[in-house]
Structure formats: C-alpha cells, structure tokens
N, C-alpha and C. Protein backbone atom coordinates (compact mmCIF):
# COMPACT_ATOMS: atom_id res chain seq x y z
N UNK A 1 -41.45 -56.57 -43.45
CA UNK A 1 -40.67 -55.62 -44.20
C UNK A 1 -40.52 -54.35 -43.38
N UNK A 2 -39.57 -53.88 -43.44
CA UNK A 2 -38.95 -52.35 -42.68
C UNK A 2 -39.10 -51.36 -43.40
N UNK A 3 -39.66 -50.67 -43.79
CA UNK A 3 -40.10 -49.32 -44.31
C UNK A 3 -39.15 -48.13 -43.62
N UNK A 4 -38.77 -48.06 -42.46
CA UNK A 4 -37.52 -47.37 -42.06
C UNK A 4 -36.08 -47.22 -41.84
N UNK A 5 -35.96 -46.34 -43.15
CA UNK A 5 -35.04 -45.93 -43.91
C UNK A 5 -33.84 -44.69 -42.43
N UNK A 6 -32.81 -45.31 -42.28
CA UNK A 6 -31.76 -44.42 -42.16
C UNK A 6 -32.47 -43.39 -41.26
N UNK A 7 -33.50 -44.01 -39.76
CA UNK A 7 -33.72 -42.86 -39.01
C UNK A 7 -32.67 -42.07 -38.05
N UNK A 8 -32.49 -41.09 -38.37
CA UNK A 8 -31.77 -40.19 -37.32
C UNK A 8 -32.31 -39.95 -36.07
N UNK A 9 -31.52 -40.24 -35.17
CA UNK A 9 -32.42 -39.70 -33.83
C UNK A 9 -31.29 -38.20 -33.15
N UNK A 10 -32.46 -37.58 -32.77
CA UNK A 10 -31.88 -36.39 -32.62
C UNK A 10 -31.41 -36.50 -30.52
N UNK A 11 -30.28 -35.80 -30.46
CA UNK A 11 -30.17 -35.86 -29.50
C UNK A 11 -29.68 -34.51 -28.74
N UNK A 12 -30.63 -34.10 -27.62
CA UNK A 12 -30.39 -32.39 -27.05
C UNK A 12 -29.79 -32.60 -26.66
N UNK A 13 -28.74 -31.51 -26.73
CA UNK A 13 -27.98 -31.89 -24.64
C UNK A 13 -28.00 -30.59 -24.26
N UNK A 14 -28.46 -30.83 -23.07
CA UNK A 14 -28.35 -29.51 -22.06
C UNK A 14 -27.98 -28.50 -21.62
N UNK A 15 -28.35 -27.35 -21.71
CA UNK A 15 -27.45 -25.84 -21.37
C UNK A 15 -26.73 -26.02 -20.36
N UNK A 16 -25.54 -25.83 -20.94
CA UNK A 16 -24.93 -25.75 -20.16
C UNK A 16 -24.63 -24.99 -18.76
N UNK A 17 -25.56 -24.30 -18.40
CA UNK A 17 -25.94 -23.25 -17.61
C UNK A 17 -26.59 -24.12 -16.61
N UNK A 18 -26.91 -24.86 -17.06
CA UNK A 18 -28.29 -26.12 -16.24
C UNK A 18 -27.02 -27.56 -16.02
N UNK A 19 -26.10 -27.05 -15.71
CA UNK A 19 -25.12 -28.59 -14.95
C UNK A 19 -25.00 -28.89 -13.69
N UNK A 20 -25.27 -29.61 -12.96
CA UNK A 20 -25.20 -30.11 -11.96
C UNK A 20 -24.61 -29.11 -10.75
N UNK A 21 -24.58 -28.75 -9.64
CA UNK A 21 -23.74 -28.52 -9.24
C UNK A 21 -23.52 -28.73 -7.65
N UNK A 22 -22.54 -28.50 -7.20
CA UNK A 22 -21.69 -29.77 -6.05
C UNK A 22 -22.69 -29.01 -4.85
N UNK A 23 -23.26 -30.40 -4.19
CA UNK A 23 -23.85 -29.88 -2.52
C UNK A 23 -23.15 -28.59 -1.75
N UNK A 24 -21.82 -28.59 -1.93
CA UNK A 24 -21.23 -27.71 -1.18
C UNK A 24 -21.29 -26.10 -1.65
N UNK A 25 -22.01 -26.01 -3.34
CA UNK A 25 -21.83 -24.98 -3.81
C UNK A 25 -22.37 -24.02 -3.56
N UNK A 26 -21.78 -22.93 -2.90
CA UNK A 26 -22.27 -21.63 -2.42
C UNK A 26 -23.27 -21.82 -0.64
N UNK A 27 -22.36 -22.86 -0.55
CA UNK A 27 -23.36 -23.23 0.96
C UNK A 27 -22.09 -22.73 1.80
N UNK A 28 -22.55 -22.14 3.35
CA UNK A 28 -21.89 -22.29 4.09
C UNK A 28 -21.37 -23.56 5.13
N UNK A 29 -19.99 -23.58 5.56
CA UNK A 29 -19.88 -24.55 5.83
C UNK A 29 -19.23 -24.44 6.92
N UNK A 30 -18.98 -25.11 8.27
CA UNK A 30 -18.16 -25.25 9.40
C UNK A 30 -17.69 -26.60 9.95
N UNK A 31 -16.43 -26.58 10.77
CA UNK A 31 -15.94 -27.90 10.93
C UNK A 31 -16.14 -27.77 12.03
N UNK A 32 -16.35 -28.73 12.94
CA UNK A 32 -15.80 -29.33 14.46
C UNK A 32 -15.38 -30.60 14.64
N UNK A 33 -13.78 -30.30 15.63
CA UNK A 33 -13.52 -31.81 16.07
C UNK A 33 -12.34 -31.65 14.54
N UNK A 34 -11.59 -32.53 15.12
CA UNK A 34 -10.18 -32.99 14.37
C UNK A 34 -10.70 -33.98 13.23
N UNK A 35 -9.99 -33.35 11.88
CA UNK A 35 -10.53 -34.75 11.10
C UNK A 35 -9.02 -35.63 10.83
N UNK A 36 -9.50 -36.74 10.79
CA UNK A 36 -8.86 -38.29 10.71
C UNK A 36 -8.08 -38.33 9.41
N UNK A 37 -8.84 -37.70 7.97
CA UNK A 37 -8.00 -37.98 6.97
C UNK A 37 -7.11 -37.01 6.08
N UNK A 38 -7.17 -35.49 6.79
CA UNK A 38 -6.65 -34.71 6.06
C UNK A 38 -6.33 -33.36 7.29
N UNK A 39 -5.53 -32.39 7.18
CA UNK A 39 -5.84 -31.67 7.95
C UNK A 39 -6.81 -30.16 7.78
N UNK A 40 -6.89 -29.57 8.74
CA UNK A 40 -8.58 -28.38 8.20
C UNK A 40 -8.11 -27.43 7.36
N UNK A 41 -6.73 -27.18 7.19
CA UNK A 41 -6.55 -26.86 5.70
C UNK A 41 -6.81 -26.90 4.47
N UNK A 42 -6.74 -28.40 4.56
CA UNK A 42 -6.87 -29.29 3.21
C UNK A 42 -8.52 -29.18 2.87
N UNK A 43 -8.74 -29.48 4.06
CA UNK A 43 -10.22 -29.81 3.79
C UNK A 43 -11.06 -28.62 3.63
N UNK A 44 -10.77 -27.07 3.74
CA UNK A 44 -11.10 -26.18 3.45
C UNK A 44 -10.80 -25.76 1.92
N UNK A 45 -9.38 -26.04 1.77
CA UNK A 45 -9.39 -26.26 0.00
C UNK A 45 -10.47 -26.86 -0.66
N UNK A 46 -10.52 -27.98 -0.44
CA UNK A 46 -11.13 -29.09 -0.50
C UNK A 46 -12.82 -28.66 -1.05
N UNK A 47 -13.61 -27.77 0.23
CA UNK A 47 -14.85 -26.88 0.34
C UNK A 47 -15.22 -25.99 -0.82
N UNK A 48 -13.78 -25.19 -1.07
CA UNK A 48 -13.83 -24.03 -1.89
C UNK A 48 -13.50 -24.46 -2.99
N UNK A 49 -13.04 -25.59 -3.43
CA UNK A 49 -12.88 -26.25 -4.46
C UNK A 49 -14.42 -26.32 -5.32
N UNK A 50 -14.96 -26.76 -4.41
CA UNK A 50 -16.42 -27.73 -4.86
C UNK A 50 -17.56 -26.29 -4.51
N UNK A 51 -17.02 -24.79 -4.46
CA UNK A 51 -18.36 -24.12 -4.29
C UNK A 51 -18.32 -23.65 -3.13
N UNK A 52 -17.99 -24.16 -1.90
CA UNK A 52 -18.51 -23.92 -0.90
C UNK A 52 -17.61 -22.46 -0.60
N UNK A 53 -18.33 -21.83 1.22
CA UNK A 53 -17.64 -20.97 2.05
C UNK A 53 -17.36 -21.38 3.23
N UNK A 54 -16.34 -21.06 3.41
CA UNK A 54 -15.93 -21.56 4.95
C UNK A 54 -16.56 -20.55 6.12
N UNK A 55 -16.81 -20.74 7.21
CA UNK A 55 -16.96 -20.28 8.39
C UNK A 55 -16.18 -21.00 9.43
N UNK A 56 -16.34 -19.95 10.45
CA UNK A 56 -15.27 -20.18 11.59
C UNK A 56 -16.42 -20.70 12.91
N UNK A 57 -17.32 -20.35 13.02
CA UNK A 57 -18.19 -20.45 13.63
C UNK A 57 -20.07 -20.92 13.49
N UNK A 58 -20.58 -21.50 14.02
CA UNK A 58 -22.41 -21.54 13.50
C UNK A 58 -22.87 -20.43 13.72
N UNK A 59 -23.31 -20.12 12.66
CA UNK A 59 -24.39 -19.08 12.48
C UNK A 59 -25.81 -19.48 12.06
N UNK A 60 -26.75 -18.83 11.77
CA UNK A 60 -27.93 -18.57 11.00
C UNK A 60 -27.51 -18.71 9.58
N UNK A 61 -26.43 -18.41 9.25
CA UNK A 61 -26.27 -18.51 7.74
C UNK A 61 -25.75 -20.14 7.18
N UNK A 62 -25.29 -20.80 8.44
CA UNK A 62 -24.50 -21.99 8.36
C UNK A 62 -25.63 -22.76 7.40
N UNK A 63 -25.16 -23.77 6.78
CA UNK A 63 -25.84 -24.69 5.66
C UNK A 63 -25.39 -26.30 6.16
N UNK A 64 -23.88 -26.15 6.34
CA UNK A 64 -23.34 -27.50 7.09
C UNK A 64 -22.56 -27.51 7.78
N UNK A 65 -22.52 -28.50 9.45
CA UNK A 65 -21.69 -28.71 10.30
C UNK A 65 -20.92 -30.09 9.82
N UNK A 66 -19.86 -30.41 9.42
CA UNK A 66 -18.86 -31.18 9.34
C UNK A 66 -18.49 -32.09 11.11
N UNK A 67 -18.38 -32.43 10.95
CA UNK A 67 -18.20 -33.44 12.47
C UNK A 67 -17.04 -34.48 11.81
N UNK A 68 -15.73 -33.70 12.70
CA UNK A 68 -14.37 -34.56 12.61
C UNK A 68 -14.49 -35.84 13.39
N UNK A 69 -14.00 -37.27 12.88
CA UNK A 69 -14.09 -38.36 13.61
C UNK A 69 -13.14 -38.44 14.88
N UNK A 70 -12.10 -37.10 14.85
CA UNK A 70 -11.33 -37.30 16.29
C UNK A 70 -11.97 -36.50 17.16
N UNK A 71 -13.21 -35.93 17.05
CA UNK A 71 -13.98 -35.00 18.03
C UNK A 71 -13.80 -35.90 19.24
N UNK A 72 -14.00 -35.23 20.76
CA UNK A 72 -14.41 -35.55 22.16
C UNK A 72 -16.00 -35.14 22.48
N UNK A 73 -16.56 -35.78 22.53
CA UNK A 73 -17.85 -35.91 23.02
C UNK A 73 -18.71 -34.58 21.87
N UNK A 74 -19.79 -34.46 22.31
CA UNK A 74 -20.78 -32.62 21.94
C UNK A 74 -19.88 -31.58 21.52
N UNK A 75 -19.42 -30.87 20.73
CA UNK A 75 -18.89 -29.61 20.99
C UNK A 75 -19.48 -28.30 20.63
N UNK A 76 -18.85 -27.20 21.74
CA UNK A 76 -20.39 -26.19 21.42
C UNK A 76 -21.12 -25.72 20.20
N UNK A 77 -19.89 -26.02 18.76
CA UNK A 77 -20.32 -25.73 17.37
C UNK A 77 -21.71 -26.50 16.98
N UNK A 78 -21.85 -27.92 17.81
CA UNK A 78 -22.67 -28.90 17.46
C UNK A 78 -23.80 -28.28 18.26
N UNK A 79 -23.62 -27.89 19.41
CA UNK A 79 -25.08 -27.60 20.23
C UNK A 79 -25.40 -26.42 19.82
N UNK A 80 -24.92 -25.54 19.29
CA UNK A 80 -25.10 -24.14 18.60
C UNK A 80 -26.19 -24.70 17.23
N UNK A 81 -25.77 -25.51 16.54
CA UNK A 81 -26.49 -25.88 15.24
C UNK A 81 -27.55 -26.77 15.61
N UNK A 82 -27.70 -27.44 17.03
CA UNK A 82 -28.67 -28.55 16.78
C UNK A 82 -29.89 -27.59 17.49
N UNK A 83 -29.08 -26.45 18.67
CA UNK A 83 -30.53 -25.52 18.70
C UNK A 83 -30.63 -24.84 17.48
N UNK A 84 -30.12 -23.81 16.70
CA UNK A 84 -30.83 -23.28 15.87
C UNK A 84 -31.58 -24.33 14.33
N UNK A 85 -31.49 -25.33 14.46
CA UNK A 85 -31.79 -26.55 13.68
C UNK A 85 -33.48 -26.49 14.37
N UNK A 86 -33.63 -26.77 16.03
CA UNK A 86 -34.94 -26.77 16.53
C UNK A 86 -35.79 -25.83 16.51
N UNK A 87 -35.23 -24.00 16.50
CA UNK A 87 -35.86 -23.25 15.83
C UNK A 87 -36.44 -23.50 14.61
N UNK A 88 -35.90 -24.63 13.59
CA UNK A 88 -36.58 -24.17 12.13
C UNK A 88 -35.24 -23.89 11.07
N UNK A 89 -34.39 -23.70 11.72
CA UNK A 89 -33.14 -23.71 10.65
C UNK A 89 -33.08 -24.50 9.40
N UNK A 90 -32.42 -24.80 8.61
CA UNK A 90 -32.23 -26.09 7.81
C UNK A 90 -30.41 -25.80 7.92
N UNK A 91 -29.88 -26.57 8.99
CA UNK A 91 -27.91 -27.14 8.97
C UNK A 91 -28.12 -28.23 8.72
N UNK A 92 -27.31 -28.85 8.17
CA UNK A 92 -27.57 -30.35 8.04
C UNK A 92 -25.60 -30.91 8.98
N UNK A 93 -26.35 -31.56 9.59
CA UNK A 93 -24.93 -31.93 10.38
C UNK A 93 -24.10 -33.47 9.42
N UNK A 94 -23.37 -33.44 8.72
CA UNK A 94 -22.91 -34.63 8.59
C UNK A 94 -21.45 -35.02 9.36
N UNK A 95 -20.71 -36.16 9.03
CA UNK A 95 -19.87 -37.15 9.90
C UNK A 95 -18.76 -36.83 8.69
N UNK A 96 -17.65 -37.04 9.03
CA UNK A 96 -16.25 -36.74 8.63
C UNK A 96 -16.36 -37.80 6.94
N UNK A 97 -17.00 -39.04 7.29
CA UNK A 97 -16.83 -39.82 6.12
C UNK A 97 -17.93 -39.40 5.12
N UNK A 98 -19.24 -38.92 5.70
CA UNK A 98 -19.81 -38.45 4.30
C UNK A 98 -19.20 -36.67 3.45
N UNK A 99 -18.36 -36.33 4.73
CA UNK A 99 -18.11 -35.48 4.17
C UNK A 99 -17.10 -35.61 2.99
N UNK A 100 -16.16 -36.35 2.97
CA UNK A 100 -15.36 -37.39 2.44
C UNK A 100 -15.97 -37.88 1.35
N UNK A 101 -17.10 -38.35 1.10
CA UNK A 101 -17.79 -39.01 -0.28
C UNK A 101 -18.08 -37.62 -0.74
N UNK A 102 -18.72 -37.02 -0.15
CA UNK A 102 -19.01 -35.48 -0.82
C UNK A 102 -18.14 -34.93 -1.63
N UNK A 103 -17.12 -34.77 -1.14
CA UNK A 103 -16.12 -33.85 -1.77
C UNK A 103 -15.19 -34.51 -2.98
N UNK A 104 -15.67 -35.86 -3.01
CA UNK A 104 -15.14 -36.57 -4.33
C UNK A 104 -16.09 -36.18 -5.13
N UNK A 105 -16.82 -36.08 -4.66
CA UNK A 105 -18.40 -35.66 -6.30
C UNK A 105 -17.97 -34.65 -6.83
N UNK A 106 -17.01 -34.23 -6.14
CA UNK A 106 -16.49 -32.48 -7.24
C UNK A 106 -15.64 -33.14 -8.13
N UNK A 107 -14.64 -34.11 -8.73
CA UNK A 107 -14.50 -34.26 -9.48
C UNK A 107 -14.83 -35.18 -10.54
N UNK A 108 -16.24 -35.49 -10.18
CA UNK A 108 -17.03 -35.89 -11.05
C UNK A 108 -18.50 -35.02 -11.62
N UNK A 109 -18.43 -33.85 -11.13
CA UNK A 109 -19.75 -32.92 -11.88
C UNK A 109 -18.66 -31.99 -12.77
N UNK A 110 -19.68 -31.56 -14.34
CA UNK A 110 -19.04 -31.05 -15.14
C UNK A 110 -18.82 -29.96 -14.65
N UNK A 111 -17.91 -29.22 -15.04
CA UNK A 111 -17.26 -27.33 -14.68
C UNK A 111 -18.79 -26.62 -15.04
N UNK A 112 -18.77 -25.55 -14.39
CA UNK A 112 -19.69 -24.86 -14.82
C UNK A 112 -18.97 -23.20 -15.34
C-alpha cells in the first residue's frame, strides 16, 4: 500500500547571477596566422560576442593565443606567449578549430 499522497517536489533554480559563462568572457584574446573559416573580422565579432577582448598583440595580460590554420611555420605572437607561458604565465594557446567549437558555446549559455 502507498501512503504517499500527491508529493510535490520542489524544484530551485538558480540565480540567475550564477549562469554559466562563455570561456572567452572577459579574457583577453589574440590571433595569429590567417584563419581558414571566417575572416579576423568576423572572428573578432565573434570574441566580443561571447565576452571576450581583443588584442593586437601578446602581452602579460593575454589569456588566449588563437592559431589560424593558414599560419606559416612559429610566428613571433606564438614565441612571445610560449616564453611568457615558461615564466609562469597562464595563455592557453589553442588551434583555429577549437577555437571554432568555442565560439558556438555562446549560443548555447543562457544571457546573463
């Protein structure tokens, strides 16, 4: 026999203050090397869309190096970030296609 009658279950949902928000948000960001699927326009929209800031150059403040798949070999943006990376930095260098999965996650995290 079932003795429970018509339980309600309660369900929180989350402040909205506390939503997700996109890798790129409020990070700095830089490109090197030509990208394959859009041009560095787009893909700077693209950045500021999802949070991010663009830079023109690596700095100390940089957060991510972008690496276009039509790059030619090293370029100095890359050896600029992979020494200050060996200091102790935290850049995280990714490749044209994860940058690409990235920037679709912005239209799948809620608005904040």
């Amino acid at each position: 026999m079932n003795n429970n009658k018509d339980i309600t279950e309660v369900i929180l949902l989350s402040d909205p203050s506390e939503c997700l928000k996109h890798p790129f948000h409020h990070k700095q960001i830089v490109f090197t090397g030509a990208l394959s699927t859009m041009t560095r326009s787009e893909a700077a929209k693209r950045v500021r869309a999802c949070g991010g800031i663009m830079q023109g150059a690596v700095t100390q403040d940089t957060d991510f190096l972008i690496l276009g798949n039509k790059r030619r070999g090293i370029s100095t943006k890359q050896l600029k970030a992979e020494k200050l990376m060996s200091l102790g930095l935290d850049i995280q260098i990714i490749i044209e296609d994860d940058f690409i999965w990235l920037i679709s996650m912005q239209e799948e995290l809620p608005k904040v």
